[in-house]
N, C-alpha and C. Protein backbone atom coordinates (compact mmCIF):
# COMPACT_ATOMS: atom_id res chain seq x y z
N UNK A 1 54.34 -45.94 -58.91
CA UNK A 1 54.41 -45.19 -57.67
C UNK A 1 55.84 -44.75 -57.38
N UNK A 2 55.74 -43.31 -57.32
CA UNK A 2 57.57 -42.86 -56.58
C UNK A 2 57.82 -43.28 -55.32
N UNK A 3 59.14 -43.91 -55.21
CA UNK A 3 59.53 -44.25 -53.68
C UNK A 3 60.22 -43.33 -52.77
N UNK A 4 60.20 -41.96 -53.75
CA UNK A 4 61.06 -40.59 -52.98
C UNK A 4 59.56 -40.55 -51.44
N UNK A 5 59.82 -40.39 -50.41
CA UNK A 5 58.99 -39.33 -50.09
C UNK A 5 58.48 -37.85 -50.22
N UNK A 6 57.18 -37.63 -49.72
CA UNK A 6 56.73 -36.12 -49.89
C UNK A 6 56.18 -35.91 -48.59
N UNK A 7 56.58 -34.70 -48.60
CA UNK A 7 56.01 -34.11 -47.31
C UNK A 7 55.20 -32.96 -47.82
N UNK A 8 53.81 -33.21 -47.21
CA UNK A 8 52.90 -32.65 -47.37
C UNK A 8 52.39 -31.48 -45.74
N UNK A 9 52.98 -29.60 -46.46
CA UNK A 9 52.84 -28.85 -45.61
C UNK A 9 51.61 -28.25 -45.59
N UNK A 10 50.84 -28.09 -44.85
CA UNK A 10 49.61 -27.16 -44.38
C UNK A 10 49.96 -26.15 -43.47
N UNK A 11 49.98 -25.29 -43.86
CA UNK A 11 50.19 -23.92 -43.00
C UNK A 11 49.38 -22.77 -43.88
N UNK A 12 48.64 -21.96 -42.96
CA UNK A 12 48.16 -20.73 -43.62
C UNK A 12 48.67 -19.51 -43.86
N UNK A 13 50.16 -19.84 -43.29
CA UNK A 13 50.98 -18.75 -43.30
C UNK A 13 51.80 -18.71 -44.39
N UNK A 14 51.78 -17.67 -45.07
CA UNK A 14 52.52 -17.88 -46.83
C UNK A 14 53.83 -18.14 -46.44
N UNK A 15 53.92 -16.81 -45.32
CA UNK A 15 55.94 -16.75 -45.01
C UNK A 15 56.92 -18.07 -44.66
N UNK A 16 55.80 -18.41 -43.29
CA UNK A 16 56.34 -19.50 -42.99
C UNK A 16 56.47 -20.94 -43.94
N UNK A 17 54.96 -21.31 -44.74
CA UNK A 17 54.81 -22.01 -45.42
C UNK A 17 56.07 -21.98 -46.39
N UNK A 18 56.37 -21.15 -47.11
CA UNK A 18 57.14 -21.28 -47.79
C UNK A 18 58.29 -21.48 -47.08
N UNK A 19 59.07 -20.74 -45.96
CA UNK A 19 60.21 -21.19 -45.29
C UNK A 19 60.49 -22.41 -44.74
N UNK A 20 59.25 -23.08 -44.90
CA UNK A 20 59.37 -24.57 -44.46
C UNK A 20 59.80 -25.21 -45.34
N UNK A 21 59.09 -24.99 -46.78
CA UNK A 21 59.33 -25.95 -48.23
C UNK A 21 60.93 -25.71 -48.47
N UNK A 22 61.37 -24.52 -48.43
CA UNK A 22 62.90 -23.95 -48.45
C UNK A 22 63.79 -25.05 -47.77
N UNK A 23 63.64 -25.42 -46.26
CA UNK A 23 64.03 -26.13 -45.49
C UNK A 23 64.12 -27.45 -45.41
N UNK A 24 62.75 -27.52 -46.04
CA UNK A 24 62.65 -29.11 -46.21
C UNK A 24 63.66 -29.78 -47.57
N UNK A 25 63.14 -28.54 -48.78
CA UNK A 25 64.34 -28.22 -49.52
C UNK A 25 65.61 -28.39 -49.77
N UNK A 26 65.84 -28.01 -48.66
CA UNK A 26 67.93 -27.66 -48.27
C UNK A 26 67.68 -28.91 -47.58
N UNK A 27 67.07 -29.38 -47.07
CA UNK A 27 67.76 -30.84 -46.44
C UNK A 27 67.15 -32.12 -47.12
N UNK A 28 66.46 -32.14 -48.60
CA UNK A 28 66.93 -33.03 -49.55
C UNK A 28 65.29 -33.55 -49.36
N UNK A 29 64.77 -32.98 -48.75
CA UNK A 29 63.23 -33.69 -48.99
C UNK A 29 62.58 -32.94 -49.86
N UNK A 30 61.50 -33.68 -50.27
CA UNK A 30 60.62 -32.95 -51.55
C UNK A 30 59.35 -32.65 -50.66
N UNK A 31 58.48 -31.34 -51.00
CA UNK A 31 57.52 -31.02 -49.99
C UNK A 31 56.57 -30.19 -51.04
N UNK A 32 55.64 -30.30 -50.38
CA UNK A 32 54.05 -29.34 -51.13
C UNK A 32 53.48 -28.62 -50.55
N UNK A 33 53.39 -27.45 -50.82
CA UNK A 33 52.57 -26.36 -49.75
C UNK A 33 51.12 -26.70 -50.04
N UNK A 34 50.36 -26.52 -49.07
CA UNK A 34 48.88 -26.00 -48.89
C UNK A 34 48.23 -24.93 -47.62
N UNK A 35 47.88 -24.12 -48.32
CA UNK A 35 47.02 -22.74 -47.49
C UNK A 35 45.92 -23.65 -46.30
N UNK A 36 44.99 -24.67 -46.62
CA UNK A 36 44.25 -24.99 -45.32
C UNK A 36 43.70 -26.16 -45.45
N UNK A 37 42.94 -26.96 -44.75
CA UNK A 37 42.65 -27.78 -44.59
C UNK A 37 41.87 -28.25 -46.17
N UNK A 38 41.40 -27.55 -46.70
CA UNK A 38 39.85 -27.82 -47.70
C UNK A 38 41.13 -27.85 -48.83
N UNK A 39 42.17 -26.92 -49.34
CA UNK A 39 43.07 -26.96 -50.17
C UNK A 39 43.71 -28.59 -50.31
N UNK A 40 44.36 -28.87 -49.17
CA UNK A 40 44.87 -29.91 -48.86
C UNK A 40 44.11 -31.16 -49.77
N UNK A 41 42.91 -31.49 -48.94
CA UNK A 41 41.37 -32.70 -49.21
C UNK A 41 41.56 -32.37 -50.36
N UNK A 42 41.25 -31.18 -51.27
CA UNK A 42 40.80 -30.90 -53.02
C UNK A 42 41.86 -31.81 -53.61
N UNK A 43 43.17 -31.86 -53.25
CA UNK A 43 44.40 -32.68 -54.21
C UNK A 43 44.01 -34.29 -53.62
N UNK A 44 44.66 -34.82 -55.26
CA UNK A 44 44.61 -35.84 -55.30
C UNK A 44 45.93 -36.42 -54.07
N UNK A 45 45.51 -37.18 -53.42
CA UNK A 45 46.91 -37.58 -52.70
C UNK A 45 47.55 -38.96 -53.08
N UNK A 46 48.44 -38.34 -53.81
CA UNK A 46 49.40 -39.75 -54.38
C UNK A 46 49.79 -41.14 -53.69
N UNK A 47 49.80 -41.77 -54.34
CA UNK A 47 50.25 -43.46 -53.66
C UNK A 47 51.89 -43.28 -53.37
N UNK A 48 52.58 -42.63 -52.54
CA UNK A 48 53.86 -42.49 -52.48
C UNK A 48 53.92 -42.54 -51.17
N UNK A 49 55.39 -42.75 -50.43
CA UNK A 49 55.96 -42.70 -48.90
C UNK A 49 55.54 -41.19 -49.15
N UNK A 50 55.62 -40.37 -47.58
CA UNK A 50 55.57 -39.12 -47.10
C UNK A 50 54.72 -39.11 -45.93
N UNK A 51 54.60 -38.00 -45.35
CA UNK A 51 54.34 -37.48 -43.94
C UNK A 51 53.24 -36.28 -44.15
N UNK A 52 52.61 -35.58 -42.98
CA UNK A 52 51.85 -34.54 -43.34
C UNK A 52 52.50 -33.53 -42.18
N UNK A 53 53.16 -32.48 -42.17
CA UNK A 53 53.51 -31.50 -41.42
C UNK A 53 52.66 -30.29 -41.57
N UNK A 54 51.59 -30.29 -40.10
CA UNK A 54 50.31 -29.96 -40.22
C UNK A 54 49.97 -28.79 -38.99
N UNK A 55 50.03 -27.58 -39.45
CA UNK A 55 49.36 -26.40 -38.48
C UNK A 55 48.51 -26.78 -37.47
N UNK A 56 47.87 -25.94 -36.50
CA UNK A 56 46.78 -26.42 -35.33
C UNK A 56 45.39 -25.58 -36.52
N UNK A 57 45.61 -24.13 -36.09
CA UNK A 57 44.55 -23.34 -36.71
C UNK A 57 45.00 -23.45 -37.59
N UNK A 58 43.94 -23.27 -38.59
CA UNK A 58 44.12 -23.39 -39.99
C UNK A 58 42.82 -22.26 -40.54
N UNK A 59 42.67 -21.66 -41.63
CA UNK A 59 41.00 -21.53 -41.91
C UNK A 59 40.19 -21.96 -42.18
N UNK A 60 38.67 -22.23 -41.42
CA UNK A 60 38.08 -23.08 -41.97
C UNK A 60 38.65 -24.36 -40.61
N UNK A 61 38.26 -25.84 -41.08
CA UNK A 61 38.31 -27.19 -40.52
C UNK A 61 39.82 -27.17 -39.92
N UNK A 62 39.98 -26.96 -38.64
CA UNK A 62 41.26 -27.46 -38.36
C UNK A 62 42.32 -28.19 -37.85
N UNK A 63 43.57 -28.35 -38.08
CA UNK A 63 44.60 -29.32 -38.06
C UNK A 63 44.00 -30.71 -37.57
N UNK A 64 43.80 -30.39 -36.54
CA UNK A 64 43.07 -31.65 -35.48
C UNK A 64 41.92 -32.37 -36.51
N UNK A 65 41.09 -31.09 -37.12
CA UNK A 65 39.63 -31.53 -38.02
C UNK A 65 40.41 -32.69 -39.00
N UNK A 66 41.39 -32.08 -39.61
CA UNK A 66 42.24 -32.75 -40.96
C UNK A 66 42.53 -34.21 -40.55
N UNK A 67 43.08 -34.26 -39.47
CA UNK A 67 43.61 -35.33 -38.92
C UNK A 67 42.49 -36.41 -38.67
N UNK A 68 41.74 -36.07 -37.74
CA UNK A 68 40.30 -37.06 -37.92
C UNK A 68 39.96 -37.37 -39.21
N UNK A 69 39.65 -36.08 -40.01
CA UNK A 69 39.16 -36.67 -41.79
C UNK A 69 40.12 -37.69 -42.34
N UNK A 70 41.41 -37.62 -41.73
CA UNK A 70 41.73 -38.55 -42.64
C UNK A 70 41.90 -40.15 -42.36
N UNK A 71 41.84 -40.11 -40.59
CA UNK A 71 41.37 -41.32 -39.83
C UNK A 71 40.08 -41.78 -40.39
N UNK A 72 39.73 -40.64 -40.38
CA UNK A 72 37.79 -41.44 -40.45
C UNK A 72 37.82 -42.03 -42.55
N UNK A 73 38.80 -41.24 -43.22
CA UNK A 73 38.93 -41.93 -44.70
C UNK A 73 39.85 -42.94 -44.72
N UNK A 74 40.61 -43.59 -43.68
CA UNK A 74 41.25 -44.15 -43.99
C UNK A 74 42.25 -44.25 -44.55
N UNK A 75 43.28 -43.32 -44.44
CA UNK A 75 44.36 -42.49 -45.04
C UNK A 75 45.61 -42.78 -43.90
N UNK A 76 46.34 -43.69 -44.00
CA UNK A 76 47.34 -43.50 -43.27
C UNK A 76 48.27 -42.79 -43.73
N UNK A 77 48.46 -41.53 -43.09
CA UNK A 77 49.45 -40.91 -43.24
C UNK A 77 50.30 -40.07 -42.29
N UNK A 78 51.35 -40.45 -41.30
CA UNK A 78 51.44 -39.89 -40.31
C UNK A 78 51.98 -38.59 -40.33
N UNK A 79 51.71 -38.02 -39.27
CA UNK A 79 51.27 -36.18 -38.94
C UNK A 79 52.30 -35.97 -37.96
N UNK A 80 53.03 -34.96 -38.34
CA UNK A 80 53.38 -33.99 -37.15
C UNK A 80 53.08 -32.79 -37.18
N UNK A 81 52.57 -32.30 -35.92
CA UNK A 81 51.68 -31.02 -35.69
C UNK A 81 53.16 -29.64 -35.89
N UNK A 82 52.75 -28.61 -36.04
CA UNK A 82 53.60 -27.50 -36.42
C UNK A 82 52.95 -26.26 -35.74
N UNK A 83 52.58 -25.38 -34.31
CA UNK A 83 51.58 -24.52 -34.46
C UNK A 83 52.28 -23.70 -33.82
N UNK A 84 51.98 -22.26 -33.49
CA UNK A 84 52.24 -21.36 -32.65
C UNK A 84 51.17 -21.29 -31.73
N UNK A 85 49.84 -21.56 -31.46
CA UNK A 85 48.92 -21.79 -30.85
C UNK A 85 48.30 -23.20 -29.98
N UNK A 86 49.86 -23.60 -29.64
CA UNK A 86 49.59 -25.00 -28.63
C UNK A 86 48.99 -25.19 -27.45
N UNK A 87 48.20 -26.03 -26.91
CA UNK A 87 48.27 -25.80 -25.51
C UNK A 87 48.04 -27.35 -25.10
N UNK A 88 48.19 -27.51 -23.87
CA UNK A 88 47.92 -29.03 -23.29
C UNK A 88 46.73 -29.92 -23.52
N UNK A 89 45.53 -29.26 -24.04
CA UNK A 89 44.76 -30.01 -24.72
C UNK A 89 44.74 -30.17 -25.80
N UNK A 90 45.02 -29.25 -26.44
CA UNK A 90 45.20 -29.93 -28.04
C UNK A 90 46.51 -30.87 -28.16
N UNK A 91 47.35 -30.90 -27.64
CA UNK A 91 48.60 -31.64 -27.79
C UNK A 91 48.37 -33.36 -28.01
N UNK A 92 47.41 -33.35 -26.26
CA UNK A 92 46.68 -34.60 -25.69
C UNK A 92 46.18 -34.89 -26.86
N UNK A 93 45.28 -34.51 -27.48
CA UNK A 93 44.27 -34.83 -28.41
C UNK A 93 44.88 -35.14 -29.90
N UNK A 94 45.93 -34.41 -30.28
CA UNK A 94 47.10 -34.98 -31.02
C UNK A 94 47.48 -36.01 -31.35
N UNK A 95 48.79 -36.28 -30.05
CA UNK A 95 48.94 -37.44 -29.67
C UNK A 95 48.15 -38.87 -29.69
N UNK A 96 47.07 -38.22 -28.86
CA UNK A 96 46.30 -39.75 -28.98
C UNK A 96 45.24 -40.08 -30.17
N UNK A 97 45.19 -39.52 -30.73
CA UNK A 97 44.96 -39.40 -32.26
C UNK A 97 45.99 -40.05 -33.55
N UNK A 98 47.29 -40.30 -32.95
CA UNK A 98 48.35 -40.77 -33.39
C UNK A 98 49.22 -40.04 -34.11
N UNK A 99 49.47 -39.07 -33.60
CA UNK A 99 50.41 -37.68 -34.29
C UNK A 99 51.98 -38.08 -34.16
N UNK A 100 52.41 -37.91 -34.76
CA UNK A 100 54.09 -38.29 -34.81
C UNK A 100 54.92 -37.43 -33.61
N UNK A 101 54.42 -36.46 -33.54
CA UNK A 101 55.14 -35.15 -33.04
C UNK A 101 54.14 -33.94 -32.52
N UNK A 102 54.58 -32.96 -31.62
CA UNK A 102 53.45 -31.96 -31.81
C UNK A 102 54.51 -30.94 -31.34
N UNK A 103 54.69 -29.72 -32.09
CA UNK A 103 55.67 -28.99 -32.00
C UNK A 103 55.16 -27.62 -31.54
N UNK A 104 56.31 -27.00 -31.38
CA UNK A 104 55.43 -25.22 -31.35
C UNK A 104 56.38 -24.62 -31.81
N UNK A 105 56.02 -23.16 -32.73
CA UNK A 105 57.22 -22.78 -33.50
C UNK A 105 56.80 -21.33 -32.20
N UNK A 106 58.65 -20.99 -32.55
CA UNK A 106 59.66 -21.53 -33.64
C UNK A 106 60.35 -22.80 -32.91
N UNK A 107 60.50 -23.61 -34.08
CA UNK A 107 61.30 -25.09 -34.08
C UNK A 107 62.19 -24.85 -34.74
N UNK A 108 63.27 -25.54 -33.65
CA UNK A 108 64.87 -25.77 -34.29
C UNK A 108 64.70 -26.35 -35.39
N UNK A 109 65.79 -26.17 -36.06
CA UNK A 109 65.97 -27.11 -37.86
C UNK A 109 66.12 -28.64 -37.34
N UNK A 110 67.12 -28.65 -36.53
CA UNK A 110 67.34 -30.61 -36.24
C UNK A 110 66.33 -31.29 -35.18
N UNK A 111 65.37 -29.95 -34.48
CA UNK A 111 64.15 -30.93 -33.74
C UNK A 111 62.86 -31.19 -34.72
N UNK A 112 63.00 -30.03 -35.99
CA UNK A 112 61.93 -30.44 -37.05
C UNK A 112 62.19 -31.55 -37.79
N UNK A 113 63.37 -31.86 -38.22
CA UNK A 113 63.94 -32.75 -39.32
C UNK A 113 64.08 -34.07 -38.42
N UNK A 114 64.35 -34.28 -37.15
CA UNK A 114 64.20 -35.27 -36.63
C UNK A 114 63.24 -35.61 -36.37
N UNK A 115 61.58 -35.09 -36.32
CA UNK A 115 60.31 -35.34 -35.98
C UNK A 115 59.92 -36.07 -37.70
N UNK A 116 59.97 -35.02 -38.42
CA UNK A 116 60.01 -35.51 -40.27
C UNK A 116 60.41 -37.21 -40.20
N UNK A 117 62.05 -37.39 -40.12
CA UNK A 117 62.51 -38.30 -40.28
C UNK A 117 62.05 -39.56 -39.55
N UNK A 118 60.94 -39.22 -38.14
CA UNK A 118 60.25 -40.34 -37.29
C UNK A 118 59.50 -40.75 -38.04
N UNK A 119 58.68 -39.57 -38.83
CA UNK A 119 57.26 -39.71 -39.33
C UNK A 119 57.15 -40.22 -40.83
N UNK A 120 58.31 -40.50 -41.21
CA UNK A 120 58.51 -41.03 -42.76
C UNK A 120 59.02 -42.35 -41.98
N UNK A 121 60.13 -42.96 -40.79
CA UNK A 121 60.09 -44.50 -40.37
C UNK A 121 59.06 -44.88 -40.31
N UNK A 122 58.07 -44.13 -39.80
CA UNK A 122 56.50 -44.30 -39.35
C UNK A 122 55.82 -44.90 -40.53
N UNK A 123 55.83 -44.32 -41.39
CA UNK A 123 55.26 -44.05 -42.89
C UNK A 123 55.83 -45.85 -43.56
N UNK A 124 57.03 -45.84 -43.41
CA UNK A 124 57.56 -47.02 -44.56
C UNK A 124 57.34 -48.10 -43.54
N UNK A 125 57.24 -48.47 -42.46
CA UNK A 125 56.84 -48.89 -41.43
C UNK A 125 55.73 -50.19 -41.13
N UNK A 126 54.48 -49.04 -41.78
CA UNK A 126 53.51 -49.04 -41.99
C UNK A 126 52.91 -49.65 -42.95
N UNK A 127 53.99 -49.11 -44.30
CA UNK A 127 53.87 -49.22 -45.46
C UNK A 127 53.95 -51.23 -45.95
N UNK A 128 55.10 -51.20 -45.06
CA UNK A 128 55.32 -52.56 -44.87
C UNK A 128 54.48 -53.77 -44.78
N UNK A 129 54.04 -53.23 -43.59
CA UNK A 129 52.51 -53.75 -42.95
C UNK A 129 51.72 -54.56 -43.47
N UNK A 130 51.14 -53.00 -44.61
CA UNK A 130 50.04 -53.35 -45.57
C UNK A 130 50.65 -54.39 -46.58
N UNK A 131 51.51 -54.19 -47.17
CA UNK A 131 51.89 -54.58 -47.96
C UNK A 131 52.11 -56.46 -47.44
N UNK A 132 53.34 -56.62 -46.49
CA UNK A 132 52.78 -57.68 -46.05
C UNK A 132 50.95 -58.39 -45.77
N UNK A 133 50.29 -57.55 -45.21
CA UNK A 133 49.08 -57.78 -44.91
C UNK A 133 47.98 -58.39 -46.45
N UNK A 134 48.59 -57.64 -47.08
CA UNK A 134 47.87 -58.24 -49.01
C UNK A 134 48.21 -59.24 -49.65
N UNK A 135 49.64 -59.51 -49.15
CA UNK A 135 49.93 -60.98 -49.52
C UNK A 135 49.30 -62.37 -49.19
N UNK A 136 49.11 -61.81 -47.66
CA UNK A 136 48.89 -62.66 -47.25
C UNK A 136 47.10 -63.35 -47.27
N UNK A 137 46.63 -62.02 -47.35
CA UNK A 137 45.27 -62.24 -47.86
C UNK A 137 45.29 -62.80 -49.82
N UNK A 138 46.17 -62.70 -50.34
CA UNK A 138 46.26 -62.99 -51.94
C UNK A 138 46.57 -64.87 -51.40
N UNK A 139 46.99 -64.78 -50.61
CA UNK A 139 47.97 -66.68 -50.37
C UNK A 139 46.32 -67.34 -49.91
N UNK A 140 45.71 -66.58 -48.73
CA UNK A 140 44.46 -67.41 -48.13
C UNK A 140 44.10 -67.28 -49.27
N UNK A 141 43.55 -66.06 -50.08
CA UNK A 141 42.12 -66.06 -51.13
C UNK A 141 42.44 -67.09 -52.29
N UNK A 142 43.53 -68.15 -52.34
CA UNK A 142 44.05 -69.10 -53.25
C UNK A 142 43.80 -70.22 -52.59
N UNK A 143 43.49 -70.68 -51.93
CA UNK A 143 43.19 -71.62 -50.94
C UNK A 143 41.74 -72.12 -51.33
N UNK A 144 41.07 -73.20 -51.55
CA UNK A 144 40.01 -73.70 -52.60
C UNK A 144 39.22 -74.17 -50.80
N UNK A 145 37.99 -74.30 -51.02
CA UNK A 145 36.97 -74.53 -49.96
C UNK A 145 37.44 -75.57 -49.11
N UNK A 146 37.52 -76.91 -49.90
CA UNK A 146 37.97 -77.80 -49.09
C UNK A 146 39.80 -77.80 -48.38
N UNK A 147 40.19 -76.78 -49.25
CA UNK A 147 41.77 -76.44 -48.09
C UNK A 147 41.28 -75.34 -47.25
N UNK A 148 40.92 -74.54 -47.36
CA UNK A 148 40.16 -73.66 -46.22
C UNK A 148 39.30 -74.90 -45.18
N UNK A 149 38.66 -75.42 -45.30
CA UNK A 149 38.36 -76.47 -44.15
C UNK A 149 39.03 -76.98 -42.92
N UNK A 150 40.41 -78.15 -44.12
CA UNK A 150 41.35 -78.44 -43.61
C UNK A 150 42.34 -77.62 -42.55
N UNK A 151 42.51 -76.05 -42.95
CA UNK A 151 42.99 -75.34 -42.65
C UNK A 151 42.90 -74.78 -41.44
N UNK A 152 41.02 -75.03 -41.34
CA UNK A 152 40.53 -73.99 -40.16
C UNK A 152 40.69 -75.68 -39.20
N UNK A 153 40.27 -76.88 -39.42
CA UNK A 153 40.48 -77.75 -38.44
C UNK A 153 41.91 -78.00 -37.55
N UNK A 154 43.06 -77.91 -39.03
CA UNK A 154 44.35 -77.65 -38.04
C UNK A 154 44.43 -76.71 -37.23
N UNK A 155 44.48 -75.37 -37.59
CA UNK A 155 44.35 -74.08 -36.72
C UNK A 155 43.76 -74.69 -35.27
N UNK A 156 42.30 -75.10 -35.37
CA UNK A 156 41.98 -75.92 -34.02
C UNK A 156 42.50 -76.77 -33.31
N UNK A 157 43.46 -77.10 -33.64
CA UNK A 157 44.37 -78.46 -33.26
C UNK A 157 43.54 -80.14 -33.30
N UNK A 158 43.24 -80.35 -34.66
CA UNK A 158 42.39 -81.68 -34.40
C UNK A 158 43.89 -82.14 -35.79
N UNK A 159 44.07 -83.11 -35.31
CA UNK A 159 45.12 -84.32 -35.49
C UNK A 159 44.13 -84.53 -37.12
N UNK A 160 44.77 -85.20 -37.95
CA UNK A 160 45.09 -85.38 -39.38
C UNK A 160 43.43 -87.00 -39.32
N UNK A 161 43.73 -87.72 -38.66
CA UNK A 161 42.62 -88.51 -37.97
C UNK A 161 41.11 -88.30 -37.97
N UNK A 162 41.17 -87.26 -36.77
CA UNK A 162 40.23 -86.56 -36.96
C UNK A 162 39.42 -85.73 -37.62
N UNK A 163 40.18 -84.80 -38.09
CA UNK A 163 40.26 -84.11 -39.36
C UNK A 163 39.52 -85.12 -40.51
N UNK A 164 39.65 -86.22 -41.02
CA UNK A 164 39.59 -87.18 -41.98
C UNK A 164 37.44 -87.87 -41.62
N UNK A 165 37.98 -87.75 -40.11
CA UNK A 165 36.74 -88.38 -39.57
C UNK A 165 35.41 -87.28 -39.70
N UNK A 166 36.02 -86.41 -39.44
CA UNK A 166 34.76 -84.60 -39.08
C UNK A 166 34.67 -85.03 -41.03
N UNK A 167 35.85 -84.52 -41.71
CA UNK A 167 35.27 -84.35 -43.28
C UNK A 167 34.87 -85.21 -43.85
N UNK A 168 34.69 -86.17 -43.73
CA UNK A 168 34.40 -87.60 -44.34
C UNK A 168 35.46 -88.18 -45.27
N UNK A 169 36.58 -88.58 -45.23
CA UNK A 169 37.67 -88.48 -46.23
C UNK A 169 39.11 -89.34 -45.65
N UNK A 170 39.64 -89.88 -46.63
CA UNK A 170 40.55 -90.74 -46.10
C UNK A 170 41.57 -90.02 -45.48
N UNK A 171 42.57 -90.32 -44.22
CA UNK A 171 43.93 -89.62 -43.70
C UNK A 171 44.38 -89.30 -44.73
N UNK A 172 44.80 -89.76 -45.73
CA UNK A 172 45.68 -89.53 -46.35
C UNK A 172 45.71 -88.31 -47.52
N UNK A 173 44.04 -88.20 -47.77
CA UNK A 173 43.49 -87.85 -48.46
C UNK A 173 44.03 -86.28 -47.85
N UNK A 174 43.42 -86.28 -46.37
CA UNK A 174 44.02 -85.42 -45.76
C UNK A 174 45.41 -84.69 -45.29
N UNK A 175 45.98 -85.29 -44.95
CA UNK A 175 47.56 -84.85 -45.29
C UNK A 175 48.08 -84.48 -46.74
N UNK A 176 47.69 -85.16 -47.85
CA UNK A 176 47.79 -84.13 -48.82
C UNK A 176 47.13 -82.98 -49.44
N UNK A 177 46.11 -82.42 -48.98
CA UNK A 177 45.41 -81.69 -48.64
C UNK A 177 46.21 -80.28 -47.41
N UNK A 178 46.54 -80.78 -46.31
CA UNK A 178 47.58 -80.19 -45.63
C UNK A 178 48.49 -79.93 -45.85
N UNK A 179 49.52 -80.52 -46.75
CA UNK A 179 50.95 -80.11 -48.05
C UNK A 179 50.36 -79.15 -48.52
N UNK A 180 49.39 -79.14 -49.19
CA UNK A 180 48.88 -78.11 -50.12
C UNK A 180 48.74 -76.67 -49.83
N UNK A 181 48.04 -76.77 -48.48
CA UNK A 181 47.89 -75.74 -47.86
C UNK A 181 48.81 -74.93 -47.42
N UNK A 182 49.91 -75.96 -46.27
CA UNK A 182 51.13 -75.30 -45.92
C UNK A 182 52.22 -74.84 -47.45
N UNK A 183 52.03 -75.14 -48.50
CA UNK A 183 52.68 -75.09 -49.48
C UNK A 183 52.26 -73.69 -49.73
N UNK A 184 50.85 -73.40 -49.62
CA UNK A 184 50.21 -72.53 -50.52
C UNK A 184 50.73 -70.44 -49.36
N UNK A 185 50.78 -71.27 -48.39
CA UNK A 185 50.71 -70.64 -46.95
C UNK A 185 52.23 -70.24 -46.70
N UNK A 186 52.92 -70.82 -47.61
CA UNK A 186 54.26 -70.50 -46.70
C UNK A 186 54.48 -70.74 -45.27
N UNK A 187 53.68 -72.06 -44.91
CA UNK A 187 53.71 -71.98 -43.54
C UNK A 187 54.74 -73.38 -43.65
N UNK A 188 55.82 -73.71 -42.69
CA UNK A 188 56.52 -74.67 -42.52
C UNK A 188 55.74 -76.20 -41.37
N UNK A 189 54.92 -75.58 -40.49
CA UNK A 189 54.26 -76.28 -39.24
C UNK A 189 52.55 -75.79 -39.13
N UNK A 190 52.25 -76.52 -37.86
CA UNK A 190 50.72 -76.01 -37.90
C UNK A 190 50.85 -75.01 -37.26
N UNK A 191 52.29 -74.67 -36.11
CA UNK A 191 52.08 -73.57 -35.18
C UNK A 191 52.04 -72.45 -36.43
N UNK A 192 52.97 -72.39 -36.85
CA UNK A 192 52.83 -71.31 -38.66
C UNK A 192 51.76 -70.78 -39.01
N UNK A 193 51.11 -72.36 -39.31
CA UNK A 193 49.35 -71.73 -39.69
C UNK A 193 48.78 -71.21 -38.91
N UNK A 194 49.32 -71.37 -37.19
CA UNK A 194 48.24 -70.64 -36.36
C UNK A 194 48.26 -69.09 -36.73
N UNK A 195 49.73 -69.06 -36.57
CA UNK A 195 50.02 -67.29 -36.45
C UNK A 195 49.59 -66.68 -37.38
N UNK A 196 49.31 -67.69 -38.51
CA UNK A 196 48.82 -66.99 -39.87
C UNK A 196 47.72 -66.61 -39.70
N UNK A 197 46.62 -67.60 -39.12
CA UNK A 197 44.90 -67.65 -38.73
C UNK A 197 44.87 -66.15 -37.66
N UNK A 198 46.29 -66.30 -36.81
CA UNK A 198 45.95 -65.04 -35.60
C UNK A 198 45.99 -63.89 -36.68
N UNK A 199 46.84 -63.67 -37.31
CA UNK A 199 47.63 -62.85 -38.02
C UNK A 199 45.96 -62.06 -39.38
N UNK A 200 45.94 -63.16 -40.05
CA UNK A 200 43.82 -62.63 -40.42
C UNK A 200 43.13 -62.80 -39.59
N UNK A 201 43.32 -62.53 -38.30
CA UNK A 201 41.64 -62.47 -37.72
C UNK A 201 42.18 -61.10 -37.31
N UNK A 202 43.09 -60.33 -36.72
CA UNK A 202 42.79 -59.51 -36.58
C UNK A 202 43.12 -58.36 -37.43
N UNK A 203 43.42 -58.61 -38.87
CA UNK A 203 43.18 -57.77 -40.18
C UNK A 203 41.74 -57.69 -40.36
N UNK A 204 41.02 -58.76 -39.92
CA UNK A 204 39.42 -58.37 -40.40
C UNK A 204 39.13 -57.84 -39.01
N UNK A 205 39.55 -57.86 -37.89
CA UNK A 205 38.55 -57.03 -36.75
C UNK A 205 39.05 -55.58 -37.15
């Protein structure tokens, strides 16, 4: 996977389209034109950092359409809008859709490149996230039935005792069992393991 970013342009306008790639160009980013929404979807979209700098109208499914398709596929990739055809509802609808930016041309060079540059923090950000987020599901999915047990009883706060008494199994048996876990967990304490337990429950909601 390249760690350059790409910025991925949708505009139906050749002139502009291209004066954007020029721009994006001259200020050291790498960028891809596409004519409309359906052009865009047809390419494969690479496993790399980048942004989508994205028209309102488009032909065919637009900007807004794109943006849902790629919510509803599961595509994080954050968007800043680019249109000459703005108005206060589409903006709203943008925005709360999770748009980086929503612009109206013509846009200055340093209010475009500073919206870009949000939407690529946005991007590696994010990127982070996941990436943290897989580890940590790779550390639980190593965790054998009976440390998953142990695991979910600490999380509850039942004492090493108890714990021993609910599983049928000596203390001790149990506390090393709990090394194991926190070993396996990178967790130092039980509060650790909690945040970890908070931390997957709401990756699976």
């Amino acid at each position: 996977m390249s760690t350059v970013p790409l910025i991925h342009v949708v505009d139906d306008d050749l002139s502009m389209r291209n004066a954007l790639l020029r721009l994006l160009g001259a200020a050291g980013f790498e960028a891809r034109g596409y004519a409309s929404t359906g052009e865009f979807l047809l390419q494969a979209l690479p496993d790399r950092p980048g942004c989508l700098l994205l028209d309102l109208r488009l032909p065919g499914p637009s900007g807004l359409d794109l943006q849902a398709a790629l919510r509803q596929q599961n595509i994080v990739l954050p968007v800043v809008f680019l249109t000459g055809h703005g108005n206060v509802d589409s903006s709203v609808r943008a925005m709360k859709a999770g748009a980086v930016d929503f612009l109206t041309k013509p846009v200055e060079r340093d209010i475009l490149l500073d919206a870009i540059r949000r939407a690529l923090a946005r991007d590696a950000t994010q990127r982070t996230a996941r990436e943290e987020a897989g580890r940590l599901h790779e550390r639980f999915a190593s965790l054998t039935r009976r440390e998953r047990q142990v695991f979910d009883l600490v999380v509850a706060g039942k004492l090493n005792k108890q714990i021993a008494d609910e599983l049928g199994m000596a203390e001790r048996t149990v506390k090393l069992i709990r090394a194991h876990v926190m070993a396996k967990l990178g967790a130092g304490s039980a509060a650790e393991l909690g945040r970890l337990a908070e931390q997957l429950r709401q990756l699976s909601a």
